[in-house]
N, C-alpha and C. Protein backbone atom coordinates (compact mmCIF):
# COMPACT_ATOMS: atom_id res chain seq x y z
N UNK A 1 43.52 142.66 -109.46
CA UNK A 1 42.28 142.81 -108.76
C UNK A 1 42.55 143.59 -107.48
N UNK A 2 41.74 144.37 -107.37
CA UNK A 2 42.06 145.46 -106.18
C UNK A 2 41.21 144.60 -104.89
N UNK A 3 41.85 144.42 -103.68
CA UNK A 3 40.87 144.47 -102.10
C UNK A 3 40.24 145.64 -102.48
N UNK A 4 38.46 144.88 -101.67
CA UNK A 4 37.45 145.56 -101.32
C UNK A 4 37.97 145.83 -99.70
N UNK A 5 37.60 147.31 -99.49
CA UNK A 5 37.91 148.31 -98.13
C UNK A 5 36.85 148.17 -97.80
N UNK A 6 36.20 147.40 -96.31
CA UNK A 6 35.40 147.34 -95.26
C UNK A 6 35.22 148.68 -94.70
N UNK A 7 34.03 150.00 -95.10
CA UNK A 7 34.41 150.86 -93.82
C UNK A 7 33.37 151.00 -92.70
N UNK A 8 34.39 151.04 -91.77
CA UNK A 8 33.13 150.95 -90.56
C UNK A 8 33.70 151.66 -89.76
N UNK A 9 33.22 152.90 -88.94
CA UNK A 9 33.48 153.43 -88.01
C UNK A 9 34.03 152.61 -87.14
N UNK A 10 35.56 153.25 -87.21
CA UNK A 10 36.59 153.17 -85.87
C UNK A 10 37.17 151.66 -86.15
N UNK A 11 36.83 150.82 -87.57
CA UNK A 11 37.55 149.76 -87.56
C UNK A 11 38.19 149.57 -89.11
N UNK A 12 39.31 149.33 -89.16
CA UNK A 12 40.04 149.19 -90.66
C UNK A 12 40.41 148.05 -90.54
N UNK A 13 39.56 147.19 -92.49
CA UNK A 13 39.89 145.80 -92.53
C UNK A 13 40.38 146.33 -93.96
N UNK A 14 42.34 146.11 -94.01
CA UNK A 14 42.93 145.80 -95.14
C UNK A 14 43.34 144.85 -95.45
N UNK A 15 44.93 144.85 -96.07
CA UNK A 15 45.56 143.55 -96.32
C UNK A 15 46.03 143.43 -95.50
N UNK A 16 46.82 144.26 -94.14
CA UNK A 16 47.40 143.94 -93.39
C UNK A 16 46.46 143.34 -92.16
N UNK A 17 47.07 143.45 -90.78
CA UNK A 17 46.35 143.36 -89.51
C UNK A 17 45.00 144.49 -89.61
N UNK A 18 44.04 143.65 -88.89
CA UNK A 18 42.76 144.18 -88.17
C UNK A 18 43.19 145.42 -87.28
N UNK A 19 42.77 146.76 -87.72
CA UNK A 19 43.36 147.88 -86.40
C UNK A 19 41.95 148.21 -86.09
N UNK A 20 41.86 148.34 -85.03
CA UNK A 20 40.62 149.14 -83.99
C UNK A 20 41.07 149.89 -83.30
N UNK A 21 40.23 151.20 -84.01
CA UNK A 21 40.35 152.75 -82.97
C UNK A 21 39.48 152.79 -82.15
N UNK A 22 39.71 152.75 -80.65
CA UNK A 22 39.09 152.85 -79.52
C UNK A 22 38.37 153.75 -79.27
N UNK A 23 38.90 154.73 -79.83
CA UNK A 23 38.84 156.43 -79.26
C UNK A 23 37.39 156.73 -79.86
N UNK A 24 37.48 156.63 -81.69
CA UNK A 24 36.46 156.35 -82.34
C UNK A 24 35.07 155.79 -81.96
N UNK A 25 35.12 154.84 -81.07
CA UNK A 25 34.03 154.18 -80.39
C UNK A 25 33.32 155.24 -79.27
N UNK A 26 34.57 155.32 -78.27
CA UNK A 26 33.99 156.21 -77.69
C UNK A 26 33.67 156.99 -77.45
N UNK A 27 34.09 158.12 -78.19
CA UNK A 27 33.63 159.85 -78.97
C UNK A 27 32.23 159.55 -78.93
N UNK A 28 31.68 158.48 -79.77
CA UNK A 28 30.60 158.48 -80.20
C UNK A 28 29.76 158.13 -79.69
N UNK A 29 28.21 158.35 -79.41
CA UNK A 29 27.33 158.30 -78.94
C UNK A 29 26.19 157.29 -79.36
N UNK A 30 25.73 157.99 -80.76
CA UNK A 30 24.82 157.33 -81.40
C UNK A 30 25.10 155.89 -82.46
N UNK A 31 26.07 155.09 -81.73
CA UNK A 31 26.45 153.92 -82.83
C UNK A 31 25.49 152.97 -82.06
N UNK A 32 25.88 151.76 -82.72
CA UNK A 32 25.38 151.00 -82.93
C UNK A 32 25.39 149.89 -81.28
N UNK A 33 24.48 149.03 -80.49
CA UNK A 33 24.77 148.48 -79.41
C UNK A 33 26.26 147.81 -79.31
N UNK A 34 26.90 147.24 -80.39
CA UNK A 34 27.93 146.68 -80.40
C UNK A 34 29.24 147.16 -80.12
N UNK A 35 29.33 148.42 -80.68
CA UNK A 35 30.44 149.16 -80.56
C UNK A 35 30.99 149.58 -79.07
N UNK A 36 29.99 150.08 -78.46
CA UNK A 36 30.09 150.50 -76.94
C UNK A 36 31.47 149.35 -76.50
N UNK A 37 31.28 147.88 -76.84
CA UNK A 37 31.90 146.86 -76.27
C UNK A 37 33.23 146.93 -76.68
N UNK A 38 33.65 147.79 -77.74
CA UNK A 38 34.94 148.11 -78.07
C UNK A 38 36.05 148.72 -76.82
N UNK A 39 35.18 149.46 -75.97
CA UNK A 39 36.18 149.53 -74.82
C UNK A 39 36.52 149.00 -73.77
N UNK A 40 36.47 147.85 -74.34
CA UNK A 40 37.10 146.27 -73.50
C UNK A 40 38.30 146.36 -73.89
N UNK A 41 39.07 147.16 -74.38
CA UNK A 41 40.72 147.46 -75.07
C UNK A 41 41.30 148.49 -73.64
N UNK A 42 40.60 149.71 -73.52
CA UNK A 42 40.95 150.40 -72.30
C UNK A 42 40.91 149.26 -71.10
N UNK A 43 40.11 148.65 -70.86
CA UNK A 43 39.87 147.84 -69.10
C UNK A 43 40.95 146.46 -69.62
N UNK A 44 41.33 146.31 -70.89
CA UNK A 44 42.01 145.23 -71.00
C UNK A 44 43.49 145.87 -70.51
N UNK A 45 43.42 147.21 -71.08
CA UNK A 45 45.03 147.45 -70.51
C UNK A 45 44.86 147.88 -69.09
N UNK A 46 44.13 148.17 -68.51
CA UNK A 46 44.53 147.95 -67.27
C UNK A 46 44.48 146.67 -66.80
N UNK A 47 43.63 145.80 -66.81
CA UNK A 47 43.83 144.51 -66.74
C UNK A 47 45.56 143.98 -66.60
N UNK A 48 45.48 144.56 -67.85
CA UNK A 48 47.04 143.97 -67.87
C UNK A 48 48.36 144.76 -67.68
N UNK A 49 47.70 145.80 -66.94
CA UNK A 49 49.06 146.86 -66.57
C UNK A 49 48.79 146.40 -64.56
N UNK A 50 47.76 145.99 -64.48
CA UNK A 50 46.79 145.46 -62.70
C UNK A 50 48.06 144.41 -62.97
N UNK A 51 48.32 143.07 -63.43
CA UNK A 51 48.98 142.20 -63.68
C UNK A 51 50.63 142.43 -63.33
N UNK A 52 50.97 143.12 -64.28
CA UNK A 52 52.08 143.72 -64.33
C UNK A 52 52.80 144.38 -63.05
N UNK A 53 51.72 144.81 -62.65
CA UNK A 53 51.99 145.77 -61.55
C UNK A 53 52.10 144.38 -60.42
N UNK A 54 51.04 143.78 -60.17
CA UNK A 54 50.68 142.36 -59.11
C UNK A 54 52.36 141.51 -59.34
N UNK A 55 53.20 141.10 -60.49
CA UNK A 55 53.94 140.05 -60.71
C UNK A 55 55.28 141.40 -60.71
N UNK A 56 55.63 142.23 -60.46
CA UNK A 56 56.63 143.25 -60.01
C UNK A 56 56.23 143.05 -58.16
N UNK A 57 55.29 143.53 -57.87
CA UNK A 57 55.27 143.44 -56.57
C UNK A 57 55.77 142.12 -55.73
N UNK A 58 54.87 141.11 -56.74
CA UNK A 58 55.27 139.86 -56.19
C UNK A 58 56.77 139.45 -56.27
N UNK A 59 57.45 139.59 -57.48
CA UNK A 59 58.94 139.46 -57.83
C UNK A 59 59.86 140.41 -56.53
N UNK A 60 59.57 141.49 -56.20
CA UNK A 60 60.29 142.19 -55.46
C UNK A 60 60.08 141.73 -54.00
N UNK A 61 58.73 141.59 -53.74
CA UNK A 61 58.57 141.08 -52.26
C UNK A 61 59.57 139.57 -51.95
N UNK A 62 59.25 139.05 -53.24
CA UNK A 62 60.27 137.50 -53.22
C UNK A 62 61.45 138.26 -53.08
N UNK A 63 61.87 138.77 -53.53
CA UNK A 63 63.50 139.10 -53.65
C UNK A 63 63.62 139.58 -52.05
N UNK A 64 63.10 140.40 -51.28
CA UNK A 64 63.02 141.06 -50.39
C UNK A 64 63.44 139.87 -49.08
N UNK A 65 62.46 138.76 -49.20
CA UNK A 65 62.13 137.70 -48.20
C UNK A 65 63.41 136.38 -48.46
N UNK A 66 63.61 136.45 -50.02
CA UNK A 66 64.98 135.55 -49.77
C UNK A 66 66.34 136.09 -49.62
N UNK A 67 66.29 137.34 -50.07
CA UNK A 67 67.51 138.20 -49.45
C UNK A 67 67.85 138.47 -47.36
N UNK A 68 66.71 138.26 -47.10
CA UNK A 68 66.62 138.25 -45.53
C UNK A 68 66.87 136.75 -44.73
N UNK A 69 66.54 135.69 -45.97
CA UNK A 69 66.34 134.41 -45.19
C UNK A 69 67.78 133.76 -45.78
N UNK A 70 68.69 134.59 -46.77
CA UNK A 70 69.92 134.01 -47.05
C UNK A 70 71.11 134.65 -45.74
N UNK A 71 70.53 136.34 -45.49
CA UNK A 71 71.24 137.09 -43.95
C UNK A 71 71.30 136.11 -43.39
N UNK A 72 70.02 135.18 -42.58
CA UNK A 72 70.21 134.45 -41.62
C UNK A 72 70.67 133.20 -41.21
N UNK A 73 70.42 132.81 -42.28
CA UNK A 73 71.51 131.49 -43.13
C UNK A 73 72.63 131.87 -42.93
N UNK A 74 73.36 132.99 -43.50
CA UNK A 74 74.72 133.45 -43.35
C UNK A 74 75.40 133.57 -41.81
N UNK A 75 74.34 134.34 -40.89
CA UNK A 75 74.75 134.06 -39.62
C UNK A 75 74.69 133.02 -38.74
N UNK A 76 74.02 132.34 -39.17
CA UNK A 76 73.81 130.44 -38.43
C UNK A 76 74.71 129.89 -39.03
N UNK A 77 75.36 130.44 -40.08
CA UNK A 77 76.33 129.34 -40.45
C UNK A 77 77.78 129.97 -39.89
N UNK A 78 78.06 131.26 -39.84
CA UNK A 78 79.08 131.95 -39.59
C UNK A 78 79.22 131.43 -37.57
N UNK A 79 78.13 131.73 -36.87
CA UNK A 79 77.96 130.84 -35.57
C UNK A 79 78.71 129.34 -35.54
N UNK A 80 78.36 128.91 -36.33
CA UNK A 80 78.65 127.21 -36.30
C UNK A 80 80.19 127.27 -36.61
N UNK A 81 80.57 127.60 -37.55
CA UNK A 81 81.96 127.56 -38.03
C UNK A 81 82.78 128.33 -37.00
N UNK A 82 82.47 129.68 -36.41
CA UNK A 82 83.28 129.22 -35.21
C UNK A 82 83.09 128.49 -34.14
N UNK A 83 82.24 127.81 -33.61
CA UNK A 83 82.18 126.85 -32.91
C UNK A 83 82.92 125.42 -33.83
N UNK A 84 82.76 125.13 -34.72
CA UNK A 84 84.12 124.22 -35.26
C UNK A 84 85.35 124.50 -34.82
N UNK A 85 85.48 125.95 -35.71
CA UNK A 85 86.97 126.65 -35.03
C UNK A 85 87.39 126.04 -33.65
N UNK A 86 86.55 126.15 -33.18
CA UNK A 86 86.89 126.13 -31.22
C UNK A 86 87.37 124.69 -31.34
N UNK A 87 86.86 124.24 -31.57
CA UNK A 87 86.69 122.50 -31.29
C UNK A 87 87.75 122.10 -32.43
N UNK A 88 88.28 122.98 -33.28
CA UNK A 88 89.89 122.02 -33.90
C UNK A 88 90.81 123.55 -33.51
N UNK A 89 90.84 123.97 -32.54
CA UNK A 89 91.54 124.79 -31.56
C UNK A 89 92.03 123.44 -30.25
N UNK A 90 90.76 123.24 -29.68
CA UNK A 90 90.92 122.45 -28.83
C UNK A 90 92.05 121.11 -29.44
N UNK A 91 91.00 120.49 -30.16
CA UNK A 91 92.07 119.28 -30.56
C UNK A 91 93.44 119.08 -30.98
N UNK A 92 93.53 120.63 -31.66
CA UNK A 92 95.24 121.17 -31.58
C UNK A 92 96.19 121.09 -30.65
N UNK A 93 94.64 121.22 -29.22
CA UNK A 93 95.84 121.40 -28.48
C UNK A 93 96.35 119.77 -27.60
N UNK A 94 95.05 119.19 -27.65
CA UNK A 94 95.31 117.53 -27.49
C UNK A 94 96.43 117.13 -27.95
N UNK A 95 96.29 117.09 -29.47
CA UNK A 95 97.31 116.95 -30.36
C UNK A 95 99.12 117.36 -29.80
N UNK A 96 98.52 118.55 -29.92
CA UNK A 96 100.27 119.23 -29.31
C UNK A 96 100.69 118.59 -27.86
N UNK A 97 99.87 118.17 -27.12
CA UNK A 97 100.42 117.61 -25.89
C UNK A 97 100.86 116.34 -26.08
N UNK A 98 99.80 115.77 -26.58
CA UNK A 98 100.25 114.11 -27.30
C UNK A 98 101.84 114.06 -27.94
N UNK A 99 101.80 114.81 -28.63
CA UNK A 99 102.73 114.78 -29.58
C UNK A 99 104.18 115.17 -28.48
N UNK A 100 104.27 116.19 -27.54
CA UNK A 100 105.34 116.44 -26.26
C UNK A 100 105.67 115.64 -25.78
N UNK A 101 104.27 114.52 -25.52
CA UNK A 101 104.46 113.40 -24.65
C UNK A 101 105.36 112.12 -25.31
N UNK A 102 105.12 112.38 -26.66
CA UNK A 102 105.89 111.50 -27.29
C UNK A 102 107.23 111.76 -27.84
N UNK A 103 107.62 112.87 -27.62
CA UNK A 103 108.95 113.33 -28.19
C UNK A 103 110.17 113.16 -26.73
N UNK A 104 108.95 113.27 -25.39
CA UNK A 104 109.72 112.85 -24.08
C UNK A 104 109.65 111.15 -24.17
N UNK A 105 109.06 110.52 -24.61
CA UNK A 105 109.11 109.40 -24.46
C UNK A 105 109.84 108.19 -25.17
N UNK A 106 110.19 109.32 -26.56
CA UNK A 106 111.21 108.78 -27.59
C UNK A 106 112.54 109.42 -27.11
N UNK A 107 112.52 110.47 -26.87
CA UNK A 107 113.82 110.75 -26.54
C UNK A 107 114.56 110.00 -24.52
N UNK A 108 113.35 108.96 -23.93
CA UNK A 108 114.10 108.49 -23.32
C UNK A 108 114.42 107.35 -23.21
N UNK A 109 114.16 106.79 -24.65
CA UNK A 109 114.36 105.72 -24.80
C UNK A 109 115.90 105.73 -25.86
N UNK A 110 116.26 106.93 -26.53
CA UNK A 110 116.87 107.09 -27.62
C UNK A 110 118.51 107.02 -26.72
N UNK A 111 118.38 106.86 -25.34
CA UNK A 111 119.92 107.34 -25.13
C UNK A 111 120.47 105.96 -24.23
């Protein structure tokens, strides 16, 4: 048994997928009220190229704003760590005196 072929200007119903020619619609003038609405396919792709374009912008501006707020992170933390530095500089040097004081204090007891 053979498919019956639907023909209708600017739309093909086979066995496969539903295709709609856009172009077809709009060449034409004298169709039918319905058809006109076929070029909801053009404003759909911009629609969705508007989108595309909106979630790139947005993706890059993000990238932009946490790449700047990780810089400053990096330097508040690079600040702090030498200020640690300093402060087990210092205690090194506590340490090293402590430790003099005790090598005079063992050695005057050692003789």
């Amino acid at each position: 048994m053979h498919a019956t072929k639907l023909i209708v200007p600017g739309l093909s119903f086979g066995a496969g997928p539903i295709s709609i020619s856009v172009s077809g619609f709009v060449e034409r003038t004298d169709t039918a009220a319905s058809y006109p609405s076929a070029t909801l396919a053009n404003e759909m792709d911009a629609a969705v190229w508007t989108a595309i374009g909106l979630l790139a912008a947005t993706s890059l501006g993000t990238l932009f704003y946490l790449g700047s707020r990780i810089d400053a992170l990096a330097s508040r933390m690079d600040a702090r760590f030498d200020r640690v530095d300093a402060r087990f500089d210092h205690m090194e040097g506590r340490f090293d005196a402590l430790a003099s004081r005790l090598d005079a204090h063992l050695d005057r007891h050692a003789t």
